[in-house]
Protein backbone atom coordinates (compact mmCIF):
# COMPACT_ATOMS: atom_id res chain seq x y z
CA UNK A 1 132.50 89.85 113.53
CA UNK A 2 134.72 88.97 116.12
CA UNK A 3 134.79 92.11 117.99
CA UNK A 4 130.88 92.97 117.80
CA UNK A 5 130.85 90.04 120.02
CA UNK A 6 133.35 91.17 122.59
CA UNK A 7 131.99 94.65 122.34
CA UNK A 8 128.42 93.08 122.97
CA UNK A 9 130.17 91.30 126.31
CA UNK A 10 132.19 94.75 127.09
CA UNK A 11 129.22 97.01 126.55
CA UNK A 12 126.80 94.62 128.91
CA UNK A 13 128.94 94.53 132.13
CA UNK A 14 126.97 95.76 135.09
CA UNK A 15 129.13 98.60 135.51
CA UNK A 16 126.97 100.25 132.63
CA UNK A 17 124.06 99.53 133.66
CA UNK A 18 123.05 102.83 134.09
CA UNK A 19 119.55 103.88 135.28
CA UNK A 20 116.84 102.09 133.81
CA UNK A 21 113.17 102.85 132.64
CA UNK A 22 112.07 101.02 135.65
CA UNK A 23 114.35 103.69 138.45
CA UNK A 24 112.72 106.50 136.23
CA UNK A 25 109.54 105.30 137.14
CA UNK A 26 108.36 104.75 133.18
CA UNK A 27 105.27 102.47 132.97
CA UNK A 28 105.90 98.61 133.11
CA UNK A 29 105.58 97.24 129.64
CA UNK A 30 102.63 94.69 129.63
CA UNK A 31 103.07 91.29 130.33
CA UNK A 32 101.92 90.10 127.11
CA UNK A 33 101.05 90.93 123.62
CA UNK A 34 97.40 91.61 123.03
CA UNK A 35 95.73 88.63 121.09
CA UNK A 36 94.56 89.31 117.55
CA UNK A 37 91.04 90.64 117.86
CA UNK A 38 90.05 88.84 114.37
CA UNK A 39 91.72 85.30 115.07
CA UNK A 40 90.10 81.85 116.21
CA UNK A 41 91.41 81.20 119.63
CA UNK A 42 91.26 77.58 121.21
CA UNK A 43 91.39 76.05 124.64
CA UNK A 44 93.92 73.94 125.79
CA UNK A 45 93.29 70.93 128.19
CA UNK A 46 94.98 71.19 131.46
CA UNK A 47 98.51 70.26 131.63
CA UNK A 48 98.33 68.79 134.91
CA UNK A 49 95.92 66.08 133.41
CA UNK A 50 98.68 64.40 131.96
CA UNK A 51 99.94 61.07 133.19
CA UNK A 52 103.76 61.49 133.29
CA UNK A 53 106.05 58.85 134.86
CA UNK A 54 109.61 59.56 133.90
CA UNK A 55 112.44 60.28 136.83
CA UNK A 56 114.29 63.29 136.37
CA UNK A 57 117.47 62.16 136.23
CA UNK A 58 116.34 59.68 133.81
CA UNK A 59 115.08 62.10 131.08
CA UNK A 60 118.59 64.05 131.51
CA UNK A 61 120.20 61.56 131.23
CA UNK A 62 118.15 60.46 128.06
CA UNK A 63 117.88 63.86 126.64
CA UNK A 64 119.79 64.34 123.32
CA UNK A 65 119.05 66.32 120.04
CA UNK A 66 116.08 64.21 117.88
CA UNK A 67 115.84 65.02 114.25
CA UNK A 68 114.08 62.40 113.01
CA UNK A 69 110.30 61.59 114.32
CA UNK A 70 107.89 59.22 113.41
CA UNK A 71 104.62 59.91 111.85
CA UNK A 72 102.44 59.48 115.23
CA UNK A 73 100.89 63.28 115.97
CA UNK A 74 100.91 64.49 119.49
CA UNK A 75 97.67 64.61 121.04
CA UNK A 76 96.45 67.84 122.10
CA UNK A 77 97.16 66.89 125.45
CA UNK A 78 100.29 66.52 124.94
CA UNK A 79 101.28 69.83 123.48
CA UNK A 80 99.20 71.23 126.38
CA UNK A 81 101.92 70.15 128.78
CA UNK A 82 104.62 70.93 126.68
CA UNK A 83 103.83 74.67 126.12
CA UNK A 84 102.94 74.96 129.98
CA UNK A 85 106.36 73.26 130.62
CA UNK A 86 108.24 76.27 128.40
CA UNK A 87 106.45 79.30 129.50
CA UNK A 88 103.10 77.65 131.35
CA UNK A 89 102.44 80.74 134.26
CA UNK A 90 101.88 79.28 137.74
CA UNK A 91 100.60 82.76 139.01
CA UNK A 92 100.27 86.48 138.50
CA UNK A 93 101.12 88.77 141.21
CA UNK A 94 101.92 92.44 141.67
CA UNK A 95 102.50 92.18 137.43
CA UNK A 96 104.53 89.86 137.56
CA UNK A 97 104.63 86.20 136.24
CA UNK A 98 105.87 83.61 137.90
CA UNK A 99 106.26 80.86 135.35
CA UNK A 100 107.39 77.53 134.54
CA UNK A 101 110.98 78.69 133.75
CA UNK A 102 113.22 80.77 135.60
CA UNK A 103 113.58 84.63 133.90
CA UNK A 104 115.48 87.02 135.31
CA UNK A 105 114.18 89.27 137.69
CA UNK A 106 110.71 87.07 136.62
CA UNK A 107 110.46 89.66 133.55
CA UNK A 108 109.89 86.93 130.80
CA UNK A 109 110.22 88.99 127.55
CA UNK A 110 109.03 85.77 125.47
CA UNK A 111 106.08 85.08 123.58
CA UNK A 112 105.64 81.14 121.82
CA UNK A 113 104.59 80.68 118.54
CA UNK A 114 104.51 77.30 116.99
CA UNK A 115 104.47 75.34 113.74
CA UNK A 116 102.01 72.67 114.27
CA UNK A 117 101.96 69.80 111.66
CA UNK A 118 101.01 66.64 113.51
CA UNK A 119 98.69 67.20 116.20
CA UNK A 120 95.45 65.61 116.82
CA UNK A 121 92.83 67.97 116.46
CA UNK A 122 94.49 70.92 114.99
CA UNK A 123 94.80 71.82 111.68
CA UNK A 124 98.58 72.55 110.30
CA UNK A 125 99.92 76.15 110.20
CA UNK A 126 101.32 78.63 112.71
CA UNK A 127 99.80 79.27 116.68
CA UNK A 128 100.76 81.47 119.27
CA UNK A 129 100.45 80.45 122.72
CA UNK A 130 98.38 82.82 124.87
CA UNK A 131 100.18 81.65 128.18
CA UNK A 132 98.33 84.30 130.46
CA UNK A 133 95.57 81.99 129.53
CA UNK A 134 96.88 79.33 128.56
CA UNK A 135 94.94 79.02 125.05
CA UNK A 136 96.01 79.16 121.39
CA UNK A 137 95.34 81.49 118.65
CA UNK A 138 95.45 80.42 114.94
CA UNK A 139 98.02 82.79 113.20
CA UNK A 140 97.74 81.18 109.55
CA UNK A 141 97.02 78.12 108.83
CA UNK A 142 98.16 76.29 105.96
CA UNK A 143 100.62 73.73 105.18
CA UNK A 144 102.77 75.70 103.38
CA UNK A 145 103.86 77.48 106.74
CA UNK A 146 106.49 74.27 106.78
CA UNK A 147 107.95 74.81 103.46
CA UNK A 148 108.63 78.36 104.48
CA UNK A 149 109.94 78.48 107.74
CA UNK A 150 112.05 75.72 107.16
CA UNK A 151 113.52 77.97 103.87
CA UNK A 152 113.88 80.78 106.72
CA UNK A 153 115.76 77.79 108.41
CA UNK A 154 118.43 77.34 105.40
CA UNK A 155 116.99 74.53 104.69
CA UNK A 156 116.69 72.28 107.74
CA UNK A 157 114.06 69.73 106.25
CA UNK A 158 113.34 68.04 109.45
CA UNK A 159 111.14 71.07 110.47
CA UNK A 160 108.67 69.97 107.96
CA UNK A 161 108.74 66.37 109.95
CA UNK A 162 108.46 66.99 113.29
CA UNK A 163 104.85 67.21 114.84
CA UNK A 164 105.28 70.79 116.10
CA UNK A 165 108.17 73.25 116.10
CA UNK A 166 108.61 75.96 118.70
CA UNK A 167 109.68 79.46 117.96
CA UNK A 168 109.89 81.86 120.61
CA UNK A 169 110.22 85.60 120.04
CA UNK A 170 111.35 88.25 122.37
CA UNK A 171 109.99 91.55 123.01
CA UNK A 172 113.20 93.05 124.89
CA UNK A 173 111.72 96.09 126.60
CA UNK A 174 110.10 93.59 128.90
CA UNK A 175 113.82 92.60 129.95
CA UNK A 176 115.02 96.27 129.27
CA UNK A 177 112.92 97.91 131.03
CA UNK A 178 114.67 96.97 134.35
CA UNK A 179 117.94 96.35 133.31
CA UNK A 180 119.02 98.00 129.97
CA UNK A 181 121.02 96.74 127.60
CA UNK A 182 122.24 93.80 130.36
CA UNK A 183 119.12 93.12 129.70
CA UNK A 184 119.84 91.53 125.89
CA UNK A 185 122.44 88.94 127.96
CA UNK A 186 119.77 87.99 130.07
CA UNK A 187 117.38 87.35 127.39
CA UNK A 188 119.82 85.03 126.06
CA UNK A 189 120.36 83.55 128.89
CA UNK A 190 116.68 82.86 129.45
CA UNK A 191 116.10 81.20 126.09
CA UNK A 192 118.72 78.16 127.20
CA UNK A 193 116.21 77.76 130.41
CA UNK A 194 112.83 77.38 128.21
CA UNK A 195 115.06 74.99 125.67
CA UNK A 196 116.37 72.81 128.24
CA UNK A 197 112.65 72.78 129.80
CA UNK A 198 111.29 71.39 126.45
CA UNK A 199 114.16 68.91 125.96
CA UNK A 200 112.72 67.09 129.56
CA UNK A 201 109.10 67.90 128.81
CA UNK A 202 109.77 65.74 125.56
CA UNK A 203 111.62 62.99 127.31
CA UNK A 204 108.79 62.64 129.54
CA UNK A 205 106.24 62.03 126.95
CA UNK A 206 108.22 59.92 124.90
CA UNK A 207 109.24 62.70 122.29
CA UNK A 208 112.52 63.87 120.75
CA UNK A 209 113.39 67.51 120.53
CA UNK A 210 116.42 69.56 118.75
CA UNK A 211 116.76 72.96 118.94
CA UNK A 212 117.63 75.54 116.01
CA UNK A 213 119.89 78.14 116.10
CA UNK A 214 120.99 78.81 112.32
CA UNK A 215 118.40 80.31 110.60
CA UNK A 216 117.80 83.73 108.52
CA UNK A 217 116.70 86.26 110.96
CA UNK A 218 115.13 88.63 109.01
CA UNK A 219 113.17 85.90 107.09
CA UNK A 220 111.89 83.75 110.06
CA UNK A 221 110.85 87.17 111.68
CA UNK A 222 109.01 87.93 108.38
CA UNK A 223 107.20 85.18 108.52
CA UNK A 224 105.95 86.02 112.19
CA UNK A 225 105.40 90.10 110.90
CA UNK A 226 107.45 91.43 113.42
CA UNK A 227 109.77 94.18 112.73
CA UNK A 228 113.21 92.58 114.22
CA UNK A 229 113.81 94.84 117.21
CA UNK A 230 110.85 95.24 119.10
CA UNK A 231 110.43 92.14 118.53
CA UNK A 232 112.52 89.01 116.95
CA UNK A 233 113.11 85.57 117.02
CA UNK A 234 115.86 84.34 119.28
CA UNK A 235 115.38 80.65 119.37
CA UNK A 236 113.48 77.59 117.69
CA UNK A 237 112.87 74.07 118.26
CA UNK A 238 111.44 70.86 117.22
CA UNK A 239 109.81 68.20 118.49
CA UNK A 240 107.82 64.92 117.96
CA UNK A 241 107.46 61.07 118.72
CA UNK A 242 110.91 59.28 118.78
CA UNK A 243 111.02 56.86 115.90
CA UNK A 244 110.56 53.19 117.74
């Protein structure tokens, strides 16, 4: 296992890079899936709306890895500003997004799903955030969503407590595309910069957050049915009201 990893690092070094889809002048891959014809989809209120008052340096400082939450739900406010913290897109031009979070070369090969369980005005089950729009789509709703992607999870219960959990997935052409396989490093790279985003999101609305990175890959992108390479999950996390 050891050397898949340093062949991963050797076999990603610019000096490989090679000429991408992009040079060849291949169509750019679009800047979002396409939202399920069939499914509900729901307005968000505007982020912006949101009274926050926390100082930066105070919600680093403050940030650390919640796994326990209390029973208060967010309001739907709230996980308005949270989503457009993580992947929220400021503007659109020349197809491109810029966005909330730094990508590189502004690609941003990540879509958001999320396990909602406590939130004021929305049924539990699983949502993907349209961020184009900046609306949600019901997926499946249900509260058995918890049980099972905390399974996927190995078992991390406090999934099943938290008002919402995040789980991004990546769609890699959109990376690839312009920078081949250095691409995959740079996806990797970009999933620390949404995380860290939704750590100081959560400190400024009085929320806890933890992020996941041991779970079953295969079974968490079952339950999202995608196919694991052109698209898969490469990072989760919770979040909810701290416990007083």
């Amino acid at each position: 296992m050891e050397s898949i990893g340093r062949e991963f690092i050797e076999r990603t070094k610019y000096k490989y890079l090679g000429e991408s889809d992009q040079f060849r002048n291949l169509p750019q891959p679009p800047l979002e899936l396409e939202a399920e014809s069939n499914k509900k989809i729901l307005a968000l209120p505007n982020p912006k709306a949101l009274e926050v008052n926390v100082k930066l340096v105070d919600a680093m400082e403050n940030r650390r890895s919640h796994r326990r939450y209390s029973d208060e739900p967010l309001t739907l406010e709230e996980l308005s500003f949270l989503l457009w913290c993580t992947q929220g897109v400021k503007r659109i031009s020349h197809n491109v997004t810029f966005r909330m979070v730094p990508s590189a070369g502004a690609r941003h090969a990540f879509e958001t799903y999320i396990l909602v369980n406590k939130v004021n005005g929305l049924s539990p089950g699983l949502y993907r955030y349209l961020a184009l729009e900046h609306k949600l789509q019901e997926v499946e709703i249900g509260d058995e969503i918890a049980d099972k992607l905390a399974y996927a999870c190995l078992g991390q219960t406090f999934i099943k407590a938290s008002a919402v959990t995040f789980i991004w997935l990546a769609v890699p052409y959109r990376m690839t595309w312009r920078y081949g396989e250095r691409g995959y490093r740079y996806m990797l790279l970009d999933a620390g910069h949404v995380a860290q985003n939704l750590y100081l999101a959560a400190e400024a609305i009085d929320c806890g957050s933890c992020v996941i990175g041991a779970y079953d890959d295969d079974a968490v992108n079952q339950l999202l049915g995608i196919d694991g390479k052109e698209q898969f999950a490469i990072y989760l996390a919770t979040s909810g009201k701290k416990i007083s």
